[in-house]
Each structure stands twice: as C-alpha cells, then as structure tokens.
C-alpha atoms as a PDB file:
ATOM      1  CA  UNK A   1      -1.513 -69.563   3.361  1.00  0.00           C
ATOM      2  CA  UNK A   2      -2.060 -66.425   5.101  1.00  0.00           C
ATOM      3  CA  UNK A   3      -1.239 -63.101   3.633  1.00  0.00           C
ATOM      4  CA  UNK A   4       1.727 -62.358   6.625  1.00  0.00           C
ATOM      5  CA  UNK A   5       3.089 -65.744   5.961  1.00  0.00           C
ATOM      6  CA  UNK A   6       3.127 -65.506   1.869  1.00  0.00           C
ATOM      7  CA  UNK A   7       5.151 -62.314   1.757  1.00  0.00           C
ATOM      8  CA  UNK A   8       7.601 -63.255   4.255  1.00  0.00           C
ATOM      9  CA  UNK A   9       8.091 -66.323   1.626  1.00  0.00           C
ATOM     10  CA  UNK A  10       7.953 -63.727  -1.054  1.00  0.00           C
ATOM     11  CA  UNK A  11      11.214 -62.184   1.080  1.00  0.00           C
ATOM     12  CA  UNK A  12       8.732 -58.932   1.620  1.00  0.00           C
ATOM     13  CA  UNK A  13       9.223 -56.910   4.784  1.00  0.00           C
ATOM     14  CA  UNK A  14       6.588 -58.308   6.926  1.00  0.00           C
ATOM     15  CA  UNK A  15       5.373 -54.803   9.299  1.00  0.00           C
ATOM     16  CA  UNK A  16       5.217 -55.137  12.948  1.00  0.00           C
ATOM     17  CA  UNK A  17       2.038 -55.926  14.418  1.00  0.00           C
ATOM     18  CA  UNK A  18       0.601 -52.926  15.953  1.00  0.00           C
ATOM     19  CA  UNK A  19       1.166 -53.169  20.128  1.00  0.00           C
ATOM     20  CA  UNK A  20      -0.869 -51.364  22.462  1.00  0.00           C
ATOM     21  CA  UNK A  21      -0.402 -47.966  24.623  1.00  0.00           C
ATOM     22  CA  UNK A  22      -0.299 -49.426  27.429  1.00  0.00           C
ATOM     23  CA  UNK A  23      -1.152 -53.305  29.388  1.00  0.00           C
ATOM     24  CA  UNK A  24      -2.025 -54.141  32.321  1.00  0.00           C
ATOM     25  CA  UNK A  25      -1.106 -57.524  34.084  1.00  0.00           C
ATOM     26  CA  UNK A  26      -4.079 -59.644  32.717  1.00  0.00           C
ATOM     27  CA  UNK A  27      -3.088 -58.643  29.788  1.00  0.00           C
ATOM     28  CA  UNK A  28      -6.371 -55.992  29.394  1.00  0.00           C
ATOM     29  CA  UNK A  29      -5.713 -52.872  27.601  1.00  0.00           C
ATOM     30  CA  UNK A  30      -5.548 -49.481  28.884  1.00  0.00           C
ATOM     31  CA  UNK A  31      -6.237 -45.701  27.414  1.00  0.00           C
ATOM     32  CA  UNK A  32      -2.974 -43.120  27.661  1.00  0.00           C
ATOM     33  CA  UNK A  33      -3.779 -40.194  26.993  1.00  0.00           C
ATOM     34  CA  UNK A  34      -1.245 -38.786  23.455  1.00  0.00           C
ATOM     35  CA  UNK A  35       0.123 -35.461  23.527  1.00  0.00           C
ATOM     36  CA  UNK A  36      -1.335 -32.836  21.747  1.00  0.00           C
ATOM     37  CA  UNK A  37       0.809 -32.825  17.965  1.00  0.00           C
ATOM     38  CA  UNK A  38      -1.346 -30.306  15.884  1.00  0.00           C
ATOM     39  CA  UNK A  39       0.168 -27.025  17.309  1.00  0.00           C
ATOM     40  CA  UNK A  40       0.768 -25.932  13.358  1.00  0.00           C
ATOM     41  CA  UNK A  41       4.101 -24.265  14.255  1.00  0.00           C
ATOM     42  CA  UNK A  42       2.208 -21.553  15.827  1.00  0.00           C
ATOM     43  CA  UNK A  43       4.177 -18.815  17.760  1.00  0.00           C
ATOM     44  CA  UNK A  44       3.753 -18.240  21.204  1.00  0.00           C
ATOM     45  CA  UNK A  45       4.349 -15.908  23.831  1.00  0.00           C
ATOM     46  CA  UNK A  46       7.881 -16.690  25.452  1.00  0.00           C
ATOM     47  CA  UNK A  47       7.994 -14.218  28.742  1.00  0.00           C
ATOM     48  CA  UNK A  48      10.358 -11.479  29.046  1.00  0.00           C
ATOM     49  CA  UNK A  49      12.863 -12.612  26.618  1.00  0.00           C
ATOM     50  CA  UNK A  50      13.222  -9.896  24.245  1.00  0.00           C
ATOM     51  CA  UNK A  51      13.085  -7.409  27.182  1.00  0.00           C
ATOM     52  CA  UNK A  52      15.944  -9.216  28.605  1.00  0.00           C
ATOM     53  CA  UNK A  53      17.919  -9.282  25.380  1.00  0.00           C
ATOM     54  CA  UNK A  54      17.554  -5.454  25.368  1.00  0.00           C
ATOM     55  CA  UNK A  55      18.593  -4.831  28.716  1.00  0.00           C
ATOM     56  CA  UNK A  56      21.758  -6.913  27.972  1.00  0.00           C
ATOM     57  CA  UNK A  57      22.949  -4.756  25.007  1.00  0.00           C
ATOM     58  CA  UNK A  58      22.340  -1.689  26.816  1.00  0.00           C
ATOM     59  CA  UNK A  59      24.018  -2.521  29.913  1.00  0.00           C
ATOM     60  CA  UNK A  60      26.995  -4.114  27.612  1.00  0.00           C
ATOM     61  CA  UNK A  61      27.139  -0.734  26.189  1.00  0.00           C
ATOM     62  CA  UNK A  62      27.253   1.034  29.105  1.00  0.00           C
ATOM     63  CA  UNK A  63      30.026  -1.284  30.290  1.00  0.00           C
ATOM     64  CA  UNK A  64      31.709  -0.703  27.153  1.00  0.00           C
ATOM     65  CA  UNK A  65      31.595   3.168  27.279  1.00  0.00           C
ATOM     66  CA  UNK A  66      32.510   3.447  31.131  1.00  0.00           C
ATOM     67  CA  UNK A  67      35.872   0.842  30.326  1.00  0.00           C
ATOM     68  CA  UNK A  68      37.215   2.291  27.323  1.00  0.00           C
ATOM     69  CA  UNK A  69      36.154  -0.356  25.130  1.00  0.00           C
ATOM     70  CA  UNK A  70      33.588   1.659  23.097  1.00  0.00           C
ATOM     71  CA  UNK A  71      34.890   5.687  22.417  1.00  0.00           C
ATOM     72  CA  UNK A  72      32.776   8.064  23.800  1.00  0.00           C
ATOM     73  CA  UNK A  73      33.542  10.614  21.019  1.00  0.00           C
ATOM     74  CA  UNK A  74      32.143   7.678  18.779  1.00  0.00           C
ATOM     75  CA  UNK A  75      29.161   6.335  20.831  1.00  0.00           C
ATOM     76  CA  UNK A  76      27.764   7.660  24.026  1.00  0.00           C
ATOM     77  CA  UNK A  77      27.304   6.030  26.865  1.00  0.00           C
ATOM     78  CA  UNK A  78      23.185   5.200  27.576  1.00  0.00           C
ATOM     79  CA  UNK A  79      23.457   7.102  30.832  1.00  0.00           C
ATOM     80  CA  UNK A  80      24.258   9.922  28.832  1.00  0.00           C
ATOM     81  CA  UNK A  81      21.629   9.677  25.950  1.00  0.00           C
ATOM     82  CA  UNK A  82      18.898   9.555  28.772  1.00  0.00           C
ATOM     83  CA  UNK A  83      20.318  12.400  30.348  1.00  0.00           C
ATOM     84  CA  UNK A  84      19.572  14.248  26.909  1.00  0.00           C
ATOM     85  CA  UNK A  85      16.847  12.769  26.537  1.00  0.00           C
ATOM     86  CA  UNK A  86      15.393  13.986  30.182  1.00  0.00           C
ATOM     87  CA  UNK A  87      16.558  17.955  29.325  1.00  0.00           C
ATOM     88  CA  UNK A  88      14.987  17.505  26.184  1.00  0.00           C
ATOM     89  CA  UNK A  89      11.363  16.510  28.181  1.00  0.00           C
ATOM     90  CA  UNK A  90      11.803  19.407  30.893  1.00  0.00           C
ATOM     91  CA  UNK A  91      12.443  22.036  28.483  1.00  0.00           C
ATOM     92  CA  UNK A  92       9.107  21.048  26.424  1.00  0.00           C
ATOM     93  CA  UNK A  93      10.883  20.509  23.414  1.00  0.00           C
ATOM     94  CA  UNK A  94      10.333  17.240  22.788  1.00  0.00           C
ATOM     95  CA  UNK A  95       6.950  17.774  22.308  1.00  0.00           C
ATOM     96  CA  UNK A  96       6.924  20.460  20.019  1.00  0.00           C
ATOM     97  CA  UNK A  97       9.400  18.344  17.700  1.00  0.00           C
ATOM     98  CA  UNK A  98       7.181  14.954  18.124  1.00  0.00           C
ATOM     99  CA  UNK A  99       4.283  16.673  17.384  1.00  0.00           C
ATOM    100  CA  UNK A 100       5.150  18.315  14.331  1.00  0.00           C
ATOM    101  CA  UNK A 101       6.708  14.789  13.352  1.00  0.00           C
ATOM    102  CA  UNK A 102       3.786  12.433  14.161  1.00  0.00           C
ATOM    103  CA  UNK A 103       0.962  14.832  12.199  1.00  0.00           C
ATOM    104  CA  UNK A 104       3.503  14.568   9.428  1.00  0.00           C
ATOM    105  CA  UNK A 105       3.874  11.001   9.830  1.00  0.00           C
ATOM    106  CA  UNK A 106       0.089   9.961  10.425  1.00  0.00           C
ATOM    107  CA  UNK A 107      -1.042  12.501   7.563  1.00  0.00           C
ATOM    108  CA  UNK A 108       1.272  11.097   4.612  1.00  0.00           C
ATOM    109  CA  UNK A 109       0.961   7.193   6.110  1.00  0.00           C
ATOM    110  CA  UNK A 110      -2.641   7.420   6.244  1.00  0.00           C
ATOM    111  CA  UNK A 111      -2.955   8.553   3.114  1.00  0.00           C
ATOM    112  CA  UNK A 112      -0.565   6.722   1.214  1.00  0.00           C
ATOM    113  CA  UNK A 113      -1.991   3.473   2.545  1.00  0.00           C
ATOM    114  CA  UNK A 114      -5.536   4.637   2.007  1.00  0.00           C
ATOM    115  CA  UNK A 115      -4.848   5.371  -2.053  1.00  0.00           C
ATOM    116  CA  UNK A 116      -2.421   2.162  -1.275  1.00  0.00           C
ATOM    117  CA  UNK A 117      -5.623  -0.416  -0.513  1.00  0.00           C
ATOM    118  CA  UNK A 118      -7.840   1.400  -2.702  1.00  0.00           C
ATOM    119  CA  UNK A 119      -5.439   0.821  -6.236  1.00  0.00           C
ATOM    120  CA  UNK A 120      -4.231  -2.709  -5.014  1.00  0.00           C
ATOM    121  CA  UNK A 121      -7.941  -4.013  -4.932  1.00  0.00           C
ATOM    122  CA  UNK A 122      -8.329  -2.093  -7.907  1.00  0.00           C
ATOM    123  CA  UNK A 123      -5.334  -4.078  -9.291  1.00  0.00           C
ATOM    124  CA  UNK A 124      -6.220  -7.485  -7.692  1.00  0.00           C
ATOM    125  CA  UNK A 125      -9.790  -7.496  -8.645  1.00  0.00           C
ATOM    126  CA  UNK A 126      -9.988  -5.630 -12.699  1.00  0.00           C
ATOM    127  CA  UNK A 127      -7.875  -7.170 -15.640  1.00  0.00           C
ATOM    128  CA  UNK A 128      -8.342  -3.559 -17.048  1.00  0.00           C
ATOM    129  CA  UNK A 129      -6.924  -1.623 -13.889  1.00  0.00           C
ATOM    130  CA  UNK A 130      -4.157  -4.807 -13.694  1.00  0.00           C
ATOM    131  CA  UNK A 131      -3.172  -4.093 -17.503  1.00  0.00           C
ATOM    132  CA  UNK A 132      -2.740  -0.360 -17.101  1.00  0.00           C
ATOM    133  CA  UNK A 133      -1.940  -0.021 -13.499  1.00  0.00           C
ATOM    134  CA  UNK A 134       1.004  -2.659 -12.288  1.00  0.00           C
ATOM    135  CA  UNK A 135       3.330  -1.749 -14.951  1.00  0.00           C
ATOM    136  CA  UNK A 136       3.441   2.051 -13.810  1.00  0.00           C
ATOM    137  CA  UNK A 137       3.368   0.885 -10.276  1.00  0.00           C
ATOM    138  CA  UNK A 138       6.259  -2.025 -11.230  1.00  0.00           C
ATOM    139  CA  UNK A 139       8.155   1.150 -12.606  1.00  0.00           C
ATOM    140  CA  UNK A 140       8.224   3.363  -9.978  1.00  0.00           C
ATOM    141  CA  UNK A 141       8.671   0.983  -6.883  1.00  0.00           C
ATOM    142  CA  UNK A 142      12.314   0.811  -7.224  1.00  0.00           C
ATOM    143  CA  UNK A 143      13.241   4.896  -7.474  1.00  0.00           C
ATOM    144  CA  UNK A 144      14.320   6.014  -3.905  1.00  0.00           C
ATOM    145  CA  UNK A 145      12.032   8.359  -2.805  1.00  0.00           C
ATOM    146  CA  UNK A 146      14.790  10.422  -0.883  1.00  0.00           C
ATOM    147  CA  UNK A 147      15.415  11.089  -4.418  1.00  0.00           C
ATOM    148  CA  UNK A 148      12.804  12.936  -5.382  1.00  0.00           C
ATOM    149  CA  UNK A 149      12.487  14.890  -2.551  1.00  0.00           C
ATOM    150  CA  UNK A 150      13.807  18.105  -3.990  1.00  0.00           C
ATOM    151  CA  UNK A 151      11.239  18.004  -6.681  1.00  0.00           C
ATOM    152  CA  UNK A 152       8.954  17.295  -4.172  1.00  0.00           C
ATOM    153  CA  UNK A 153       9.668  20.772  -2.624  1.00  0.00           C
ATOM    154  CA  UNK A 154       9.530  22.185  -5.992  1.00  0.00           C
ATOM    155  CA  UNK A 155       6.106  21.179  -6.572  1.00  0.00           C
ATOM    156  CA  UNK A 156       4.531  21.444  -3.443  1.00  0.00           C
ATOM    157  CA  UNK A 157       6.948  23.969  -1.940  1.00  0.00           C
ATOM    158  CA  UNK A 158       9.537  23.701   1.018  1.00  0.00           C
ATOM    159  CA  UNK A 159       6.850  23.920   3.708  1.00  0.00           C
ATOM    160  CA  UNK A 160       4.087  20.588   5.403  1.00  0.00           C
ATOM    161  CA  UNK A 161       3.410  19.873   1.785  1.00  0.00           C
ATOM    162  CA  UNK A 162       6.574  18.367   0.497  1.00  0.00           C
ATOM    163  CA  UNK A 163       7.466  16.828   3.786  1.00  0.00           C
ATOM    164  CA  UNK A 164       3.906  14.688   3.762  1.00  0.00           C
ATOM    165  CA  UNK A 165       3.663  13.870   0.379  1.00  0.00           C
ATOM    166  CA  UNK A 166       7.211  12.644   0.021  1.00  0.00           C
ATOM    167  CA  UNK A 167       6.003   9.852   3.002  1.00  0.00           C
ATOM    168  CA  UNK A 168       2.646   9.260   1.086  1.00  0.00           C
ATOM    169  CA  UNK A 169       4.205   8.732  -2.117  1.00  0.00           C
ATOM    170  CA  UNK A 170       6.817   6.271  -0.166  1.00  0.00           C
ATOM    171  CA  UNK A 171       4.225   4.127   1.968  1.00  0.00           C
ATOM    172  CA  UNK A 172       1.851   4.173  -1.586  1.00  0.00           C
ATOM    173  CA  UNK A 173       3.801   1.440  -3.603  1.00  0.00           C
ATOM    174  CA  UNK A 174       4.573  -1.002  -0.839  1.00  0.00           C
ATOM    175  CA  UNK A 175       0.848  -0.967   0.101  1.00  0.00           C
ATOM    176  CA  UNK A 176      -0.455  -1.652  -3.506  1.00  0.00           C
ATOM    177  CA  UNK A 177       1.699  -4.294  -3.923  1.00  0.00           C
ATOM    178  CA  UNK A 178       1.170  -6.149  -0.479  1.00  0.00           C
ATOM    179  CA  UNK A 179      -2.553  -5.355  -1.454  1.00  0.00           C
ATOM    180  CA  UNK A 180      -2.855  -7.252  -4.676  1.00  0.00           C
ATOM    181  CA  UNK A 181      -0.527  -9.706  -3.990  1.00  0.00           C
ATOM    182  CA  UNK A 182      -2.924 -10.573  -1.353  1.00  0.00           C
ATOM    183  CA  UNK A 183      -5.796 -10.525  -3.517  1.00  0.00           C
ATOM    184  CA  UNK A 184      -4.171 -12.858  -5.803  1.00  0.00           C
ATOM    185  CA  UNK A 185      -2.750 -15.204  -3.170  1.00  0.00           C
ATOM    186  CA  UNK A 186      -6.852 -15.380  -2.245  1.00  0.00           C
ATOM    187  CA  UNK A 187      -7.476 -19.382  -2.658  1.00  0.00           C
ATOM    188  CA  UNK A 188      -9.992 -19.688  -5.910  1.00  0.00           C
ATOM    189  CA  UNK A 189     -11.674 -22.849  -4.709  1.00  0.00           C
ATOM    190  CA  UNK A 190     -13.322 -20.208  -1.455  1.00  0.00           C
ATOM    191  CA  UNK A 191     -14.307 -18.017  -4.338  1.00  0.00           C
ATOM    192  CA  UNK A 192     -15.610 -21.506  -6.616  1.00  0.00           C
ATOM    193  CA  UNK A 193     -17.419 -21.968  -3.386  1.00  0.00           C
ATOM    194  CA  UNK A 194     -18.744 -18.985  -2.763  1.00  0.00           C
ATOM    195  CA  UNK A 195     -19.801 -18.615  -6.578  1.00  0.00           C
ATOM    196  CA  UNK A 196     -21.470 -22.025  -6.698  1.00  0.00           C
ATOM    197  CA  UNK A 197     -23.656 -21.168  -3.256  1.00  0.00           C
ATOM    198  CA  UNK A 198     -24.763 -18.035  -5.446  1.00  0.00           C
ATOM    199  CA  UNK A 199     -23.567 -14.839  -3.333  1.00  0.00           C
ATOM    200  CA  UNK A 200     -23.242 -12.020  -5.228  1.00  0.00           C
ATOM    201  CA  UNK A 201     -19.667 -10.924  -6.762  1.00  0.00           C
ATOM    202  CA  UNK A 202     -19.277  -7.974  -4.180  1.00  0.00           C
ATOM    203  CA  UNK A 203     -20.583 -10.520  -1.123  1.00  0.00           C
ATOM    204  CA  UNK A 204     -17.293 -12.656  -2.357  1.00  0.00           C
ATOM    205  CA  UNK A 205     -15.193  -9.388  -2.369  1.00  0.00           C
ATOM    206  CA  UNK A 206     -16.432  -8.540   1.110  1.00  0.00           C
ATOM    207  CA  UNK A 207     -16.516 -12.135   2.500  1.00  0.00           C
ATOM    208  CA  UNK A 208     -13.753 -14.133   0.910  1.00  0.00           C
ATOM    209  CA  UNK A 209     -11.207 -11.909  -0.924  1.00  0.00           C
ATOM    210  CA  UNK A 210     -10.838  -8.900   1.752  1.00  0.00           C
ATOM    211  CA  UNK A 211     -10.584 -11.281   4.453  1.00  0.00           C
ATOM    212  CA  UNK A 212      -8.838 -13.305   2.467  1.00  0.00           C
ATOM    213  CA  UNK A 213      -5.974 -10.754   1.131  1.00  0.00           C
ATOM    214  CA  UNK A 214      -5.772  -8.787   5.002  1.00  0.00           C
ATOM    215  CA  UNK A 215      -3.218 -10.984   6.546  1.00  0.00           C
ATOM    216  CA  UNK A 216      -1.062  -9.571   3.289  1.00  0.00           C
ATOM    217  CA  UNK A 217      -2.252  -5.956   3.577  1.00  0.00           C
ATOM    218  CA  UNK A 218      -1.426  -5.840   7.196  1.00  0.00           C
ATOM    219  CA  UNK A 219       2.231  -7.437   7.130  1.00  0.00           C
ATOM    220  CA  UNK A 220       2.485  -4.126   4.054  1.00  0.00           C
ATOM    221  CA  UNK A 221       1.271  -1.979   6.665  1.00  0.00           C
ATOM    222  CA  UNK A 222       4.177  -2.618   8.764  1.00  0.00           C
ATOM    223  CA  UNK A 223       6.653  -2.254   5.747  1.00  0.00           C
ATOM    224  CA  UNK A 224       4.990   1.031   4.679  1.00  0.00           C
ATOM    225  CA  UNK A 225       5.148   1.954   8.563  1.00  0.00           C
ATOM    226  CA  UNK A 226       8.977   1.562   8.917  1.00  0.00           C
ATOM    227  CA  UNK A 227       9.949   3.678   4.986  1.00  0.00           C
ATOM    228  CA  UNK A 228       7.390   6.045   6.327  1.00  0.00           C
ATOM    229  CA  UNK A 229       9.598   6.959   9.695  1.00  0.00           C
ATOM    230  CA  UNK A 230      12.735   6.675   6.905  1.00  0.00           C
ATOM    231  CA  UNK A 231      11.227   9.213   4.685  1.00  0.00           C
ATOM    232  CA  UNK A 232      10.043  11.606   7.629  1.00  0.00           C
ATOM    233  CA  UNK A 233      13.414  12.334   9.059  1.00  0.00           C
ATOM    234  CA  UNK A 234      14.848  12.752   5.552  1.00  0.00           C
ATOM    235  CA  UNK A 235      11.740  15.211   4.891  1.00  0.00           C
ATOM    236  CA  UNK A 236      12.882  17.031   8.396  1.00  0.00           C
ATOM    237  CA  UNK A 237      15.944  17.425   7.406  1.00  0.00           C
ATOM    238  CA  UNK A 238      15.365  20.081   4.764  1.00  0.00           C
ATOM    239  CA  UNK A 239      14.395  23.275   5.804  1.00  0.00           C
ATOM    240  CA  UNK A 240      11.883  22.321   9.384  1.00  0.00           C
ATOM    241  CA  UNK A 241      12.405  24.020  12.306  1.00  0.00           C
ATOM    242  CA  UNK A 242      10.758  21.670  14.277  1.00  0.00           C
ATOM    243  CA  UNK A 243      10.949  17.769  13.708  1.00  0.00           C
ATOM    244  CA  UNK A 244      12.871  14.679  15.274  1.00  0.00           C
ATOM    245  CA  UNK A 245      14.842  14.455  12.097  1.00  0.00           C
ATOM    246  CA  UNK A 246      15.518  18.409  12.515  1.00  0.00           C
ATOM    247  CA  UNK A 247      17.109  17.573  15.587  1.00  0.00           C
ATOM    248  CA  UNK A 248      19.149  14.791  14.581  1.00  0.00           C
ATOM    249  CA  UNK A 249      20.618  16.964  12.394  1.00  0.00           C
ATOM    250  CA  UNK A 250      21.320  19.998  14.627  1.00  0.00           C
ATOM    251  CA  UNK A 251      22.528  17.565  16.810  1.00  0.00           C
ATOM    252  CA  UNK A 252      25.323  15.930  14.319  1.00  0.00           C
ATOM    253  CA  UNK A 253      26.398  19.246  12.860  1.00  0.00           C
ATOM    254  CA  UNK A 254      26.905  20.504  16.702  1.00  0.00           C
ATOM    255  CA  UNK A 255      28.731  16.859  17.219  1.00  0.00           C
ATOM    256  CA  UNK A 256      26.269  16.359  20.344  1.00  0.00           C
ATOM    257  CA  UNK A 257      26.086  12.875  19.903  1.00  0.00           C
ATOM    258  CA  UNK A 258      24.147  12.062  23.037  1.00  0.00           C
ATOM    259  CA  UNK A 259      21.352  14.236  22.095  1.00  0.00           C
ATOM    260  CA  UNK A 260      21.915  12.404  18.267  1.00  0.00           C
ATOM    261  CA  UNK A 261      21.092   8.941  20.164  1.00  0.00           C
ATOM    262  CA  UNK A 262      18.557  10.378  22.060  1.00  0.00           C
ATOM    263  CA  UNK A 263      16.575  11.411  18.721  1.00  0.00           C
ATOM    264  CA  UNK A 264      16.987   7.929  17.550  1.00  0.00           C
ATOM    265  CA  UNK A 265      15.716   6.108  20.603  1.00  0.00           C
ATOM    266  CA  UNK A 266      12.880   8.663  19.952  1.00  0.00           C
ATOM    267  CA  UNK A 267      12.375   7.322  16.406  1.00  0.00           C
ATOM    268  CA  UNK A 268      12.653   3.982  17.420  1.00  0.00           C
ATOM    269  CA  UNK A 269      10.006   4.085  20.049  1.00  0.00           C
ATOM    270  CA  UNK A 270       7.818   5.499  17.259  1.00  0.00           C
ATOM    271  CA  UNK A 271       8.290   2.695  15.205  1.00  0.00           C
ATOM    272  CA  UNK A 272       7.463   0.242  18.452  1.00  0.00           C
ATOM    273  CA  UNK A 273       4.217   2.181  18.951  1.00  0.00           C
ATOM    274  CA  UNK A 274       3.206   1.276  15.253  1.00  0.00           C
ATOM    275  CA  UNK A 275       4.444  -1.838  15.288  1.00  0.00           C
ATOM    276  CA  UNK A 276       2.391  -2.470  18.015  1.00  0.00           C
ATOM    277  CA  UNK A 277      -1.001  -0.753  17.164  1.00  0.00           C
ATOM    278  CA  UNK A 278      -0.681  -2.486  13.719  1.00  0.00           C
ATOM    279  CA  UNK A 279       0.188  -5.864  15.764  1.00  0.00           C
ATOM    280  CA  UNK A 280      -3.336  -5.184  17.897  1.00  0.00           C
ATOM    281  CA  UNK A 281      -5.038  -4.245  14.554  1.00  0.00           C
ATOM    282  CA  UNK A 282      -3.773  -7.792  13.161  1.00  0.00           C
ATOM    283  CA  UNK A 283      -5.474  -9.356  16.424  1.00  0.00           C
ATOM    284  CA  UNK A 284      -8.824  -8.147  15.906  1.00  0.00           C
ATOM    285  CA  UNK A 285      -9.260  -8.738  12.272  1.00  0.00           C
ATOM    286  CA  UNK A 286      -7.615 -11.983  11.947  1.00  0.00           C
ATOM    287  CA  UNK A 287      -9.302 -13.667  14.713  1.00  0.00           C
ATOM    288  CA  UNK A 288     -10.519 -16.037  12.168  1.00  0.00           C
ATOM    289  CA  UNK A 289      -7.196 -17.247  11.833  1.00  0.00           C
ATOM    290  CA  UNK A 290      -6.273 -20.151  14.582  1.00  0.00           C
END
C-alpha cells in the first residue's frame, strides 16, 4: 500500500498534488515567470504626495481665513504670513536673525552630538564607563532643559554662551542614548565572527559595531535635531536682540500674528533642511543596508 493511499485509510488529510504553472495542449509544461515577493517592506518613493498634502492644508486655510471659518485675529491667512515673510527678506532682516540663530544652532548641536557619540561608545563599549556613566545620564534625561536655562545664564552669563550650551546640553542625552543603544543592539554573532577570523578588538569596533550601531545614531541625530530648534527659540527668547525666536516673541507681544507665523514657517524650514541633510547623511553611510 502506498503511502497516499494508507493515510487516507488512516482518515489523514491527504495534500494536493502539486499542479504546474502553466500547460500547454500536449500536456508539456511551461515556465511563468513569479512576481518578485522579497521586497522586505521596504519604503519607496511615492511622487508628489506629501507636496500635495501640503498644498491642500494651506489652500484649506486660506479658504478658511478668506470665508470666516477660521478668525483672522486667531490665525492669519497664508497670503498674509508670506506677505510678512517677503518685508521681512527686503528689509535684510531675516538674515541677520537666521544667522545669529543657525551659528547658535550648528555650534551647540554639533557639539552636543560630538560629546553625544563620543560618551555613548564610551557607554556601549566599557562595563566601567557603563557602571558609572548611564545612571547619571538615566538621571538627567528627563529634567526639561527649558528649565535650567536661567542657571544656564547664571553660569555662563546672558550673552552666546548660555544660549549654545543650553542646546548642547539638550541634543547631549538623546545622542548618548541613541548611541549605546545602538552599540548594544550590535548582533554578537558579527562580533563572534569577527573575533573567531582574528581581527583585532578596535578592527571589530571600526568594522562591525560603528557600522553596526549608525543606523541608531543617525535616527538620534534627527531627535537631537528637532529639541535642538526647541531649545534655540526658548534660548532667543531671553535677552537676544537678534534671533528667530526673538522675533516670535516681539511679534506675539505686538499681537502681529502674521509676522508670528512667518517666524514659524522659518523654523520649520530649518528643521526640513536638517531633516534632509541628516536624511542624505543616512544615504551615504548606510549604503550597506538594502
């Protein structure tokens, strides 16, 4: 008795017999080609949509200011935010206040994420540096950092120096963590691997565990990116003459809204421009990555 026939005596689910793709009409089998299945949920590029969702909100807005529906004395209409926006480019003074913002920005980002990598391997990579390192870092993470801004000014003074190491010490605990969460995330058989074809404890640093951890350290990059633009306009908002957050606030204590949503379309094209230098950055180094 064949095996088929015993377990369909057995009252066993006998399984179909496999059929082919595809027949012709002698009965000779024919290759069709199977659709591709292994995409790995990978995102891809979908055209102009999220252009097209933006245009829709802002010319829903503008309908919405121009019918009543939104108050202007609340929210501005678009129209008049750009027009703001335009004085604010023919006078020059938007480039006085996004200069003075960006060298605060890029100074206290750079080097908070800098001393941010730099601990986090420290972290990730020495049970010493763990043990006496991630509880002080675990401790200070949560305090908002608006919140010590005034001693901030008392230490460093109400000038640059408060301003840019408020947004260091802000983008500085974000990064560690990301860093050696990365680190430890590292898969250990790669480092097994690496150990058993003899490289040397720094080549597995530099070849399995940086590489390794930078998908991590980049996503931090973007958090740190977005509290450091947070922390900036707080920072401006004390004592700077010149700033995008000192504008802001001029502009709400004059109640000029339109020139308030102007400085926030200004902030939020910052954050676009690191977004996307930081998206580029992720490009290049994890071309590894399929």
């Amino acid at each position: 008795m064949s095996e088929t026939a015993g377990n369909a005596a057995a009252g066993q689910a006998v399984p179909p017999a496999a059929t082919p793709a595809a027949t012709k009409a002698g009965g000779t089998e024919t290759a069709r080609p199977v659709p591709f299945r292994g995409g790995g949920f990978a995102p891809r590029p979908v055209g102009m949509i999220g252009l097209g969702v933006f245009v829709a909100l802002i010319a829903f807005w503008e309908f919405g200011s121009r019918t009543g529906f939104i108050s202007q004395l609340v929210l501005p209409a678009p129209s008049e935010a750009f027009e703001a926006f335009r004085q604010l480019v023919e006078t020059g003074m938007l480039w006085k206040h996004l200069s003075a913002s960006l060298t605060r920005l890029i100074t206290g980002w750079l080097g908070g994420t800098l001393l941010g990598v730099t601990f986090g391997l420290l972290i990730g990579l020495f049970s010493i540096a763990r043990a006496g390192l991630q509880p002080i870092v675990s401790a200070l993470f949560p305090v908002p950092k608006i919140a010590l801004l005034p001693l901030f000014v008392i230490w460093f003074g109400i000038g640059e120096g408060s301003k840019v190491a408020v947004i260091l010490f802000g983008t500085f605990f974000p990064t560690v963590i990301s860093t050696f969460g990365g680190v430890d995330n590292v898969d250990r058989n790669l480092v097994r691997m690496g150990q058993s074809f003899g490289l040397s404890w720094f080549s597995i640093v530099r070849k399995i565990i940086i590489p390794g951890a930078l998908p991590a350290i980049l996503s931090g990059f973007r958090i740190s990116a977005a509290i450091a633009i947070v922390l900036l306009v707080a920072a401006e908002m004390i004592a700077a003459e010149f700033g995008i957050g000192a504008y802001i606030l001029l502009a709400g204590s004059l109640m000029a809204t339109d020139q308030l949503v102007a400085g926030v379309a200004v902030l939020s094209l910052m954050g676009l421009t690191f977004a996307w230098v930081i998206g580029r950055a992720e490009r290049f180094f994890l071309r590894w990555r399929v």
